[in-house]
C-alpha atoms as a PDB file:
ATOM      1  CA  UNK A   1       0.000   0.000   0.000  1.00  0.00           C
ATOM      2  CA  UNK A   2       1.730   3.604  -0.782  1.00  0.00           C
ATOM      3  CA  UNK A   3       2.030   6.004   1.878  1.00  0.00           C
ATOM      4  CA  UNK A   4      -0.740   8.461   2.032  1.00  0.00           C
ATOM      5  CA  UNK A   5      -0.428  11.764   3.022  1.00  0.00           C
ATOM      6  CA  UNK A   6      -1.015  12.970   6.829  1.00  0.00           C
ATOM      7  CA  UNK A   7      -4.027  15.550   7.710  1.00  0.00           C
ATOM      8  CA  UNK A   8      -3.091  19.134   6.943  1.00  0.00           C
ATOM      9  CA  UNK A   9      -3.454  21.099   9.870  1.00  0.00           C
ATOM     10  CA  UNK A  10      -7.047  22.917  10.403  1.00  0.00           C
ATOM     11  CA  UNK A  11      -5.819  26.428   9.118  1.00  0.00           C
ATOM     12  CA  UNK A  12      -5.590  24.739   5.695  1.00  0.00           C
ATOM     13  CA  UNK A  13      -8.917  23.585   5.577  1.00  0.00           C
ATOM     14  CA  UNK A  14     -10.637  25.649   2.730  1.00  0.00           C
ATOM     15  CA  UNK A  15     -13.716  28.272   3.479  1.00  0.00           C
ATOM     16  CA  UNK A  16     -16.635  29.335   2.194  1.00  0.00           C
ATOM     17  CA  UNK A  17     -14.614  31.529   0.034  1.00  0.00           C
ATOM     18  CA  UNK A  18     -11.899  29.311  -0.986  1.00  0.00           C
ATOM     19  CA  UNK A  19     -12.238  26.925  -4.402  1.00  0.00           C
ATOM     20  CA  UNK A  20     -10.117  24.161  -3.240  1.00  0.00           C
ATOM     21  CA  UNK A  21      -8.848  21.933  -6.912  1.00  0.00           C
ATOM     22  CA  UNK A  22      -8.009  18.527  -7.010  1.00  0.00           C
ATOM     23  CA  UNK A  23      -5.926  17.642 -10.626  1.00  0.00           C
ATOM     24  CA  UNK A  24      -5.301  14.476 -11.482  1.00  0.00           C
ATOM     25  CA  UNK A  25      -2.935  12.470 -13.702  1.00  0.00           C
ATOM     26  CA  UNK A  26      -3.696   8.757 -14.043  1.00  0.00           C
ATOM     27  CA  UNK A  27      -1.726   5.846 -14.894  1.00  0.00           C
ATOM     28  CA  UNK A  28      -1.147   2.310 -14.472  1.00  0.00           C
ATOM     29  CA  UNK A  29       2.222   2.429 -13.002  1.00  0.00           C
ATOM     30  CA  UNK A  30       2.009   5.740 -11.323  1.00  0.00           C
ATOM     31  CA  UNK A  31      -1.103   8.085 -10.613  1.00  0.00           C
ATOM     32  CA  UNK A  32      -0.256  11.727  -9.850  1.00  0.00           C
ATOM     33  CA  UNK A  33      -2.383  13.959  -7.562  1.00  0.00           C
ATOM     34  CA  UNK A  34      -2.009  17.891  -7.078  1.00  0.00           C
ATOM     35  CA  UNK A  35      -3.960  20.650  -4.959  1.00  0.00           C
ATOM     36  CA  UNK A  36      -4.591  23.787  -5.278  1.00  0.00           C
ATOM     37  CA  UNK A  37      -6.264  27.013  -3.983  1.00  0.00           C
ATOM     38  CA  UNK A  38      -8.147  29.683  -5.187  1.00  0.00           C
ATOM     39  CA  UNK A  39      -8.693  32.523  -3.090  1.00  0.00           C
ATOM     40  CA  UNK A  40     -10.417  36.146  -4.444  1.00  0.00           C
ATOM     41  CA  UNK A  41      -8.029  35.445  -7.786  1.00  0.00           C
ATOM     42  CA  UNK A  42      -4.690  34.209  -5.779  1.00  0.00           C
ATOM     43  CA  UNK A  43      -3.913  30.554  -6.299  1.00  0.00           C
ATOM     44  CA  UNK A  44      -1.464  28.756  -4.323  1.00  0.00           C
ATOM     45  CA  UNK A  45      -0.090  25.598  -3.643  1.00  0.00           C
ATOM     46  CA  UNK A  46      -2.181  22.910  -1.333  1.00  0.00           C
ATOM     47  CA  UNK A  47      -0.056  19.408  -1.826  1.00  0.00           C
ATOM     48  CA  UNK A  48       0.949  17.195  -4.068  1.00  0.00           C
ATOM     49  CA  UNK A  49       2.096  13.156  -4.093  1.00  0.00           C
ATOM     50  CA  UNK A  50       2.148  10.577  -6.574  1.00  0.00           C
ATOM     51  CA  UNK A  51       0.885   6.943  -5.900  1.00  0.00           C
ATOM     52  CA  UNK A  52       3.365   4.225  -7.379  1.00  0.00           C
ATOM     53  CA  UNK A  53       2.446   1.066  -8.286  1.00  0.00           C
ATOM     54  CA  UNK A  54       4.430  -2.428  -8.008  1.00  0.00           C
ATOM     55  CA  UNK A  55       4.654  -3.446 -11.987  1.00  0.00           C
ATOM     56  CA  UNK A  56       4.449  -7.205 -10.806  1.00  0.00           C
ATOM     57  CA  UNK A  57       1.190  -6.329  -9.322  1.00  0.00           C
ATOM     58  CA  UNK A  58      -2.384  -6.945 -11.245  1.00  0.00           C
ATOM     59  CA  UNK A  59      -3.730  -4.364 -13.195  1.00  0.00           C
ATOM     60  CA  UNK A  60      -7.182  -5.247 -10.805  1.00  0.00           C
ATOM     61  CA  UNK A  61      -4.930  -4.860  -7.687  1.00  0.00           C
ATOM     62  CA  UNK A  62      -2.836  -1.619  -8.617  1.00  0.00           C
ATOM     63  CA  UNK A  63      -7.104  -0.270 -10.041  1.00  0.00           C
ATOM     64  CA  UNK A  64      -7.728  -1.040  -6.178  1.00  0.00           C
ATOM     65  CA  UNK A  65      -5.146   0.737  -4.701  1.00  0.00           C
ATOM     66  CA  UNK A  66      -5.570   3.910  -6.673  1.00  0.00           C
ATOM     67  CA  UNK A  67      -9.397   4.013  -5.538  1.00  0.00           C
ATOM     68  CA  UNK A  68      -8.845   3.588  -1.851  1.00  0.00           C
ATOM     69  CA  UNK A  69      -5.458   5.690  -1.994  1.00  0.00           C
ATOM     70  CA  UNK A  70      -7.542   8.745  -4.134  1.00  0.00           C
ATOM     71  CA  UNK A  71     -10.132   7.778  -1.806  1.00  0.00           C
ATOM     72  CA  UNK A  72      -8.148   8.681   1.211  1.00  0.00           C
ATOM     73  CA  UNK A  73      -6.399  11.904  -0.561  1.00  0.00           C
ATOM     74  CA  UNK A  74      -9.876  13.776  -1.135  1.00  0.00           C
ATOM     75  CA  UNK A  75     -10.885  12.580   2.645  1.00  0.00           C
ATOM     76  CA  UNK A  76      -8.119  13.956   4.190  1.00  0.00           C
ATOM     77  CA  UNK A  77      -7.675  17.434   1.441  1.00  0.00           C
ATOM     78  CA  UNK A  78     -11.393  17.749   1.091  1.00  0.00           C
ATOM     79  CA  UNK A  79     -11.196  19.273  -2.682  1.00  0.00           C
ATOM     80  CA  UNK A  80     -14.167  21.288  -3.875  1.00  0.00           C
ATOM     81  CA  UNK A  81     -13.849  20.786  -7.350  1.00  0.00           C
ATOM     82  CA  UNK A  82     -11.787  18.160  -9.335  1.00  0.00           C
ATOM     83  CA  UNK A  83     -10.061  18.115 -13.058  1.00  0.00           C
ATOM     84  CA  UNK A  84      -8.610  15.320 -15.524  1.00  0.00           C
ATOM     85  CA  UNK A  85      -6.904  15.279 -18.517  1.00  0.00           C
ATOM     86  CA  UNK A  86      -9.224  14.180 -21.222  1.00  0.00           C
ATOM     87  CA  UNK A  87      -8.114  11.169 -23.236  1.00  0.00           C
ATOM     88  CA  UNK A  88      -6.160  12.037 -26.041  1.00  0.00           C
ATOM     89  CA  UNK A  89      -4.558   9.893 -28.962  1.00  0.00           C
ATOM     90  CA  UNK A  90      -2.576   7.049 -28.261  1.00  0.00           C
ATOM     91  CA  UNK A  91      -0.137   5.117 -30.616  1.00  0.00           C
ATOM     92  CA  UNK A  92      -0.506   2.144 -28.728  1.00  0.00           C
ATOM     93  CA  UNK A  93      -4.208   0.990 -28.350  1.00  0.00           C
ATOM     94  CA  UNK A  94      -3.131  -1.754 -25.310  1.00  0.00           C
ATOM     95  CA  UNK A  95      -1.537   1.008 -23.592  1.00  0.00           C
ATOM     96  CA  UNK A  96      -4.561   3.311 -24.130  1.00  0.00           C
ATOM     97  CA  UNK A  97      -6.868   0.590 -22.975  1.00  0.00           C
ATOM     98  CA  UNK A  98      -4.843   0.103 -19.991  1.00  0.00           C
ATOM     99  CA  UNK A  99      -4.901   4.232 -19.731  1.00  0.00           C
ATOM    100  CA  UNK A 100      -8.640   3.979 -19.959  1.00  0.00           C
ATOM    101  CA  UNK A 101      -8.896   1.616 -16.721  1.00  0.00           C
ATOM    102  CA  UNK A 102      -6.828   4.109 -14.730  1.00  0.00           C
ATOM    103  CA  UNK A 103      -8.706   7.014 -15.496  1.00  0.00           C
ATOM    104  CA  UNK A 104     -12.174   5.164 -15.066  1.00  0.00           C
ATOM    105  CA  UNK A 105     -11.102   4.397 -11.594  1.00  0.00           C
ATOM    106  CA  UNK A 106      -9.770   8.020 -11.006  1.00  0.00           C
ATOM    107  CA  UNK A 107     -13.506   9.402 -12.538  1.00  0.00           C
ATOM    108  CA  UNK A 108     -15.223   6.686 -10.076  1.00  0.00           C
ATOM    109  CA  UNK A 109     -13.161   8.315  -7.051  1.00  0.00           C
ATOM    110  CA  UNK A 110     -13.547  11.658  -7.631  1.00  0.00           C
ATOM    111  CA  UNK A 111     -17.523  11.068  -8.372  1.00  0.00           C
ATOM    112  CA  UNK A 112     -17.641   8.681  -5.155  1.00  0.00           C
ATOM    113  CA  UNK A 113     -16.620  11.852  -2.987  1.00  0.00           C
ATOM    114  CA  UNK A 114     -19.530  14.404  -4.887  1.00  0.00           C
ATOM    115  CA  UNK A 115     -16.984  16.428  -6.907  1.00  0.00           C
ATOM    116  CA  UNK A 116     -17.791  17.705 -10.490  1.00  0.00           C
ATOM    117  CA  UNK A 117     -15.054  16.770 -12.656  1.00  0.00           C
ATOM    118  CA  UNK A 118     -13.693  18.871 -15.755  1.00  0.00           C
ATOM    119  CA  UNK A 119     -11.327  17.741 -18.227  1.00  0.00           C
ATOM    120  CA  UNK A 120      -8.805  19.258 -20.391  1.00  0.00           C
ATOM    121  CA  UNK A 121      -6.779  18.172 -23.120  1.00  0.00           C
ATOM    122  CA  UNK A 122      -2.588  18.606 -22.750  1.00  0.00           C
ATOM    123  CA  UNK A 123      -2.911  20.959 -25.080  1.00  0.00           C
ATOM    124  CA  UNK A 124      -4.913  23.281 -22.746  1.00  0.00           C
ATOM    125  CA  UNK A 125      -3.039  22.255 -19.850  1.00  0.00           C
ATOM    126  CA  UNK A 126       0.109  23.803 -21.495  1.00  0.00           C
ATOM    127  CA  UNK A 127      -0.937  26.381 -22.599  1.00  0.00           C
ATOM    128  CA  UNK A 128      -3.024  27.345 -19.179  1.00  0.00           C
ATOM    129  CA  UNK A 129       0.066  27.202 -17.507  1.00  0.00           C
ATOM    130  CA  UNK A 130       3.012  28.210 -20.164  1.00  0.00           C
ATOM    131  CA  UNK A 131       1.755  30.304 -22.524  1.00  0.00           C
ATOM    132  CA  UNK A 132       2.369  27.103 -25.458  1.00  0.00           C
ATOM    133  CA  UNK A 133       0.388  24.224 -26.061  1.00  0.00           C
ATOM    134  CA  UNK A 134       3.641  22.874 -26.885  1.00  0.00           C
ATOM    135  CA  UNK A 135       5.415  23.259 -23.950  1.00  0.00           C
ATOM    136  CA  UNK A 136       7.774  19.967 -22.934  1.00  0.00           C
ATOM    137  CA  UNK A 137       6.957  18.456 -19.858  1.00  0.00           C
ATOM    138  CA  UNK A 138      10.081  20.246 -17.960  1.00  0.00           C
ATOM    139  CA  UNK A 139       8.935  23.317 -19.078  1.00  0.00           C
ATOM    140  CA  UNK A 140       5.805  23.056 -17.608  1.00  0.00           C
ATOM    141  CA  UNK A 141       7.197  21.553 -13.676  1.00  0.00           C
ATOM    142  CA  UNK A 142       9.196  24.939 -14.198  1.00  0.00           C
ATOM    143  CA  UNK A 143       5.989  27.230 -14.739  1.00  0.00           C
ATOM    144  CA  UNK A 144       4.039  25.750 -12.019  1.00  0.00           C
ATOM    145  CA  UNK A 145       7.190  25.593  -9.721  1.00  0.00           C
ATOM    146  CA  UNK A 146       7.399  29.753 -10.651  1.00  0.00           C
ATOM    147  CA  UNK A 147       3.909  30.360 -10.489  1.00  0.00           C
ATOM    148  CA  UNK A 148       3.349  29.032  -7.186  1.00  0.00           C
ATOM    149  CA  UNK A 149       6.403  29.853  -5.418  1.00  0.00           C
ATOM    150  CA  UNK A 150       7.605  26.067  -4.875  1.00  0.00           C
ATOM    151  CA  UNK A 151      10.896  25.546  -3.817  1.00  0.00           C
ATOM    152  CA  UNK A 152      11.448  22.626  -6.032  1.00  0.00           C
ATOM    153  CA  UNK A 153      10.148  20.713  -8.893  1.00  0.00           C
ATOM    154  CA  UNK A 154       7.675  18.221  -8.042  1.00  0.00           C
ATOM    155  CA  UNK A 155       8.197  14.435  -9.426  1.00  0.00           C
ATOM    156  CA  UNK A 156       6.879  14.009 -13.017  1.00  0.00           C
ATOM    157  CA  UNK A 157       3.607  12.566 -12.246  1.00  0.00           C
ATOM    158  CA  UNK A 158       3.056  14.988  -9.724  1.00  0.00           C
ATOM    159  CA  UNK A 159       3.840  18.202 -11.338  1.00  0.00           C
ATOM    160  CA  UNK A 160       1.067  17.154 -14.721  1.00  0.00           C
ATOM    161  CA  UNK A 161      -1.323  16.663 -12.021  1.00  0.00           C
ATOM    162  CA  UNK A 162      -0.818  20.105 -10.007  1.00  0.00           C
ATOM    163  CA  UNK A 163      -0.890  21.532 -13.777  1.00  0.00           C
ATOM    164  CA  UNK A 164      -4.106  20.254 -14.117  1.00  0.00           C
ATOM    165  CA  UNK A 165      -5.189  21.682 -11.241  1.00  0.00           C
ATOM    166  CA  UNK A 166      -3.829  25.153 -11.714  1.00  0.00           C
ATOM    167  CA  UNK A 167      -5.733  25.499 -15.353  1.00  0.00           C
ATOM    168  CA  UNK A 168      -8.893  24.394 -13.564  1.00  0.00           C
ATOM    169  CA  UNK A 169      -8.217  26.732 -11.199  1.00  0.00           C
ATOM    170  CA  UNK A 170      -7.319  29.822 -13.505  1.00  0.00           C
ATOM    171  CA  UNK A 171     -10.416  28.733 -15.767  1.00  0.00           C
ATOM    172  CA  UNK A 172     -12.532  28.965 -12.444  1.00  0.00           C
ATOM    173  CA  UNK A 173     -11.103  32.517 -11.537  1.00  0.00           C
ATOM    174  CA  UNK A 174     -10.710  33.617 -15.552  1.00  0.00           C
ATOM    175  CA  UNK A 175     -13.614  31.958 -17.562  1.00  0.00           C
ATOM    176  CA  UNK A 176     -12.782  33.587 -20.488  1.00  0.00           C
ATOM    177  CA  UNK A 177      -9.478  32.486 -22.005  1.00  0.00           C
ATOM    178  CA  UNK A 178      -7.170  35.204 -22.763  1.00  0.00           C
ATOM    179  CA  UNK A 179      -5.977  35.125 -26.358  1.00  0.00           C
ATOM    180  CA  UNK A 180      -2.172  34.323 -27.176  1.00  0.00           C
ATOM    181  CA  UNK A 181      -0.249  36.175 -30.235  1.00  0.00           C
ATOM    182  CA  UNK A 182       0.567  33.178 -32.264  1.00  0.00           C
ATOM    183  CA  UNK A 183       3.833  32.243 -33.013  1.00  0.00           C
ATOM    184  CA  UNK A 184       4.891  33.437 -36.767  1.00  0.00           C
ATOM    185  CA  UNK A 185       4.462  30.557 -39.874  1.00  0.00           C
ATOM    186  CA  UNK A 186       7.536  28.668 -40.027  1.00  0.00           C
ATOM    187  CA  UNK A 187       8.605  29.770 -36.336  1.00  0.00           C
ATOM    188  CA  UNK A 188       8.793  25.874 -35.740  1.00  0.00           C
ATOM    189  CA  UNK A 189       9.484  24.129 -32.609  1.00  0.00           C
ATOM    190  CA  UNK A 190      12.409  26.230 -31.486  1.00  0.00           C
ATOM    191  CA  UNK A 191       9.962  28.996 -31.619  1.00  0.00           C
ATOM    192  CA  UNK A 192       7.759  27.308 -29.508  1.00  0.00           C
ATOM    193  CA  UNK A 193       9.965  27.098 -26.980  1.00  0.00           C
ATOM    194  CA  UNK A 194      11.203  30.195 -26.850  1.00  0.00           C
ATOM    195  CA  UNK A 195       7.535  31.764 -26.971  1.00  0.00           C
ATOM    196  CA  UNK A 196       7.140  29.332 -23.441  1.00  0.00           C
ATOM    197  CA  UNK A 197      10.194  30.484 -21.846  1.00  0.00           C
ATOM    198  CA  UNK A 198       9.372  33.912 -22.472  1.00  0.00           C
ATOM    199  CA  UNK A 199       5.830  33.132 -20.587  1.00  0.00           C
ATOM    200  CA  UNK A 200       8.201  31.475 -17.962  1.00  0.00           C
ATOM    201  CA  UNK A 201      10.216  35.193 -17.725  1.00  0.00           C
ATOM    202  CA  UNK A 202       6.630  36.410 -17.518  1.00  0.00           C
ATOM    203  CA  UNK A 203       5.829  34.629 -14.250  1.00  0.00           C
ATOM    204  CA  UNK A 204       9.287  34.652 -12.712  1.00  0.00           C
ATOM    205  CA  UNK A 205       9.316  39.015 -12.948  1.00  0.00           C
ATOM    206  CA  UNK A 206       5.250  38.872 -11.706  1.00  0.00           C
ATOM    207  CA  UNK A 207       6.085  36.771  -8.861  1.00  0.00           C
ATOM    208  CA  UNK A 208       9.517  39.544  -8.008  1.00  0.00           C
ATOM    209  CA  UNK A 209       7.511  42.413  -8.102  1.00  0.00           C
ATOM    210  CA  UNK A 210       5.916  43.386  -4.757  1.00  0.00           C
ATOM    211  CA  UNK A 211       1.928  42.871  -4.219  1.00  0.00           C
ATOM    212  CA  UNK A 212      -0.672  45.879  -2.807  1.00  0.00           C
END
């Protein structure tokens, strides 16, 4: 069984005025969980973890431990709202099958504790949280890292699922999406990138200069 987190402590629990955001990132061999807060248009960092999986183990078994160990996540975080990544294209159809088990279970946990559940594609995950839809996956643990003031980057799993969360969260506080210039034609990849790190810049200098 994979160690579960311990209660926060009671000033954590969220109020009446608090949206409290569960994002999660399912998958057979590890299943990624992030929170977050959003408070009057401020969102900060709750917890994150990632449940691991023993490959020699069952797919039934390792379906079983996610529920009870998601289970015991939203007891003990008690999220107000919840958000997946929507299933997307997969080259391998065994693998997405398998995919499709994990997030079933995930959906079935997440309904199980009363939470409405949005989803969003990686695309809009990205781009929520870089400025690209693009963006490689270190590229993203970096905006999230800057965005809420974590001291370091959470594991893989972890940091998709806290990305989740965060575009849930700024599509909660900001339901209109804010229109991107789009890169030039021809701009490629490279461009890409260098359109996300400039988003990166973008959060690190918002996050330096002082608050009213």
């Amino acid at each position: 069984m994979p160690a579960v987190p311990s209660p926060p402590p009671r000033s954590a629990e969220p109020s009446p005025r608090v949206e409290r955001v569960i994002g999660v990132d399912p998958g057979s061999r590890f299943c990624g969980w992030g929170l977050v807060e959003s408070r009057l248009g401020t969102i900060t960092h709750v917890d994150n973890g990632v449940i691991v999986f023993s490959p020699k183990a069952p797919l039934a078994e390792r379906l079983l431990v996610m529920l009870d160990t998601l289970g015991h996540v939203l007891q003990t975080y008690g999220p107000t709202v919840a958000a997946v990544e929507g299933i997307f294209q997969h080259r391998n159809a065994r693998s997405a099958l398998i995919l499709g088990h994990a997030r079933g279970v995930a959906l079935v946990a997440l309904a199980r504790a009363g939470l409405t559940v949005d989803e969003y594609t990686p695309q809009q995950v990205k781009k929520a949280v870089t400025g690209s839809g693009r963006a490689e996956k270190e590229q993203v643990a970096q905006a999230i890292a800057l965005r809420l003031g974590l001291p370091d980057l959470p594991q893989a799993d972890a940091a998709d699922a806290v990305a989740v969360a965060l575009c849930h969260a700024q599509t909660l506080a900001f339901p209109k999406p804010v229109d991107l210039p789009s890169p030039a034609k021809g701009q490629g990849r490279a461009g890409q990138n260098r359109r996300a790190d400039a988003a990166l810049l973008a959060l690190y200098e918002e996050r330096r200069s002082p608050r009213s």
